[in-house]
C-alpha atoms as a PDB file:
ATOM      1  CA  UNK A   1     -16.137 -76.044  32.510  1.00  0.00           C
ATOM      2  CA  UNK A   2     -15.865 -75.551  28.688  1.00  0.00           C
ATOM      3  CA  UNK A   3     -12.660 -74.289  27.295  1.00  0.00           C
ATOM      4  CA  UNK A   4     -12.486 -72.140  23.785  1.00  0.00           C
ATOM      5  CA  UNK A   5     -10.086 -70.334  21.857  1.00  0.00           C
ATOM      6  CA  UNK A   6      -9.193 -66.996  21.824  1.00  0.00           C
ATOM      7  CA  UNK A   7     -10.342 -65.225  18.571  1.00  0.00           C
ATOM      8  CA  UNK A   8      -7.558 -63.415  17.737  1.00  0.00           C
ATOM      9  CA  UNK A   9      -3.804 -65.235  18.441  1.00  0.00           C
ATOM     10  CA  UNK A  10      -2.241 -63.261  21.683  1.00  0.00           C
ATOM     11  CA  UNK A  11       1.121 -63.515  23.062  1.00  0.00           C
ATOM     12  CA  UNK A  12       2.021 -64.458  26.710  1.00  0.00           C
ATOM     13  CA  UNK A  13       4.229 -61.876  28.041  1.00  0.00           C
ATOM     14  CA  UNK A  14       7.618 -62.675  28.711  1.00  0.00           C
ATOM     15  CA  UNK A  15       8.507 -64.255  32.611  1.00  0.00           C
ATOM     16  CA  UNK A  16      11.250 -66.215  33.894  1.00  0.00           C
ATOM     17  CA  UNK A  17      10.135 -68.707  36.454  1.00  0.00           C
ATOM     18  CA  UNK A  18      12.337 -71.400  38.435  1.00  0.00           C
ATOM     19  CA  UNK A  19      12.217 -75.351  37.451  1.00  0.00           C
ATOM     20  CA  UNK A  20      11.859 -77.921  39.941  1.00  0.00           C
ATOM     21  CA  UNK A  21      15.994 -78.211  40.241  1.00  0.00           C
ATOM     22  CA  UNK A  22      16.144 -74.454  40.887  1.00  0.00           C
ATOM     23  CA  UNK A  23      17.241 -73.450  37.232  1.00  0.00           C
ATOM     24  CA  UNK A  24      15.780 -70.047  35.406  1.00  0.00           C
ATOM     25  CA  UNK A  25      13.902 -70.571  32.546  1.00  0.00           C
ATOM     26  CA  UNK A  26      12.764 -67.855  30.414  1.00  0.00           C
ATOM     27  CA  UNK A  27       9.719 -68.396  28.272  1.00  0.00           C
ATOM     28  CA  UNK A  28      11.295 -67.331  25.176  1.00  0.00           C
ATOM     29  CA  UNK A  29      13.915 -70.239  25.595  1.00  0.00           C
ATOM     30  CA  UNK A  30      11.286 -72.767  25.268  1.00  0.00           C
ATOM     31  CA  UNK A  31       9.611 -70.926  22.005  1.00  0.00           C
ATOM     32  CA  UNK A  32       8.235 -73.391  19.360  1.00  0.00           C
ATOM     33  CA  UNK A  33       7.379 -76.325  22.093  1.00  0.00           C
ATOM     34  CA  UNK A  34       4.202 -77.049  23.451  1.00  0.00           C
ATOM     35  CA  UNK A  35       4.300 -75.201  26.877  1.00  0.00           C
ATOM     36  CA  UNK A  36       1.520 -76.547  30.214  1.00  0.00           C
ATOM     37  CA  UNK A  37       1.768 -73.692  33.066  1.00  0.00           C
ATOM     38  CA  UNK A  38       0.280 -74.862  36.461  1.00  0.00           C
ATOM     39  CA  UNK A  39      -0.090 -72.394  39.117  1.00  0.00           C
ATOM     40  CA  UNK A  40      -0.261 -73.696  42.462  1.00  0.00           C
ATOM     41  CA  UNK A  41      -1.065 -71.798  45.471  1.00  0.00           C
ATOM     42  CA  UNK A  42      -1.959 -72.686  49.442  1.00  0.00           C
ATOM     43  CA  UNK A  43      -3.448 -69.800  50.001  1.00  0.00           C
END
């Protein structure tokens, strides 16, 4: 697998998802940090 950047900067849409404790976060709260999404699924 080989990973590249995108050529032109694009920005994620905004979502809310909930943190392991059950707390909202919004992705615009955690603007300016470096941000690792993993989707997990058992389908």
């Amino acid at each position: 697998m080989q990973l590249s950047r995108p050529k032109t900067p694009t920005q994620a849409p905004p979502f809310v998802l909930e943190d392991l404790r059950g707390r909202r976060v919004s992705l615009a709260e955690l603007r300016g940090r470096a941000v690792i999404l993993y989707f997990w699924a058992t389908w």
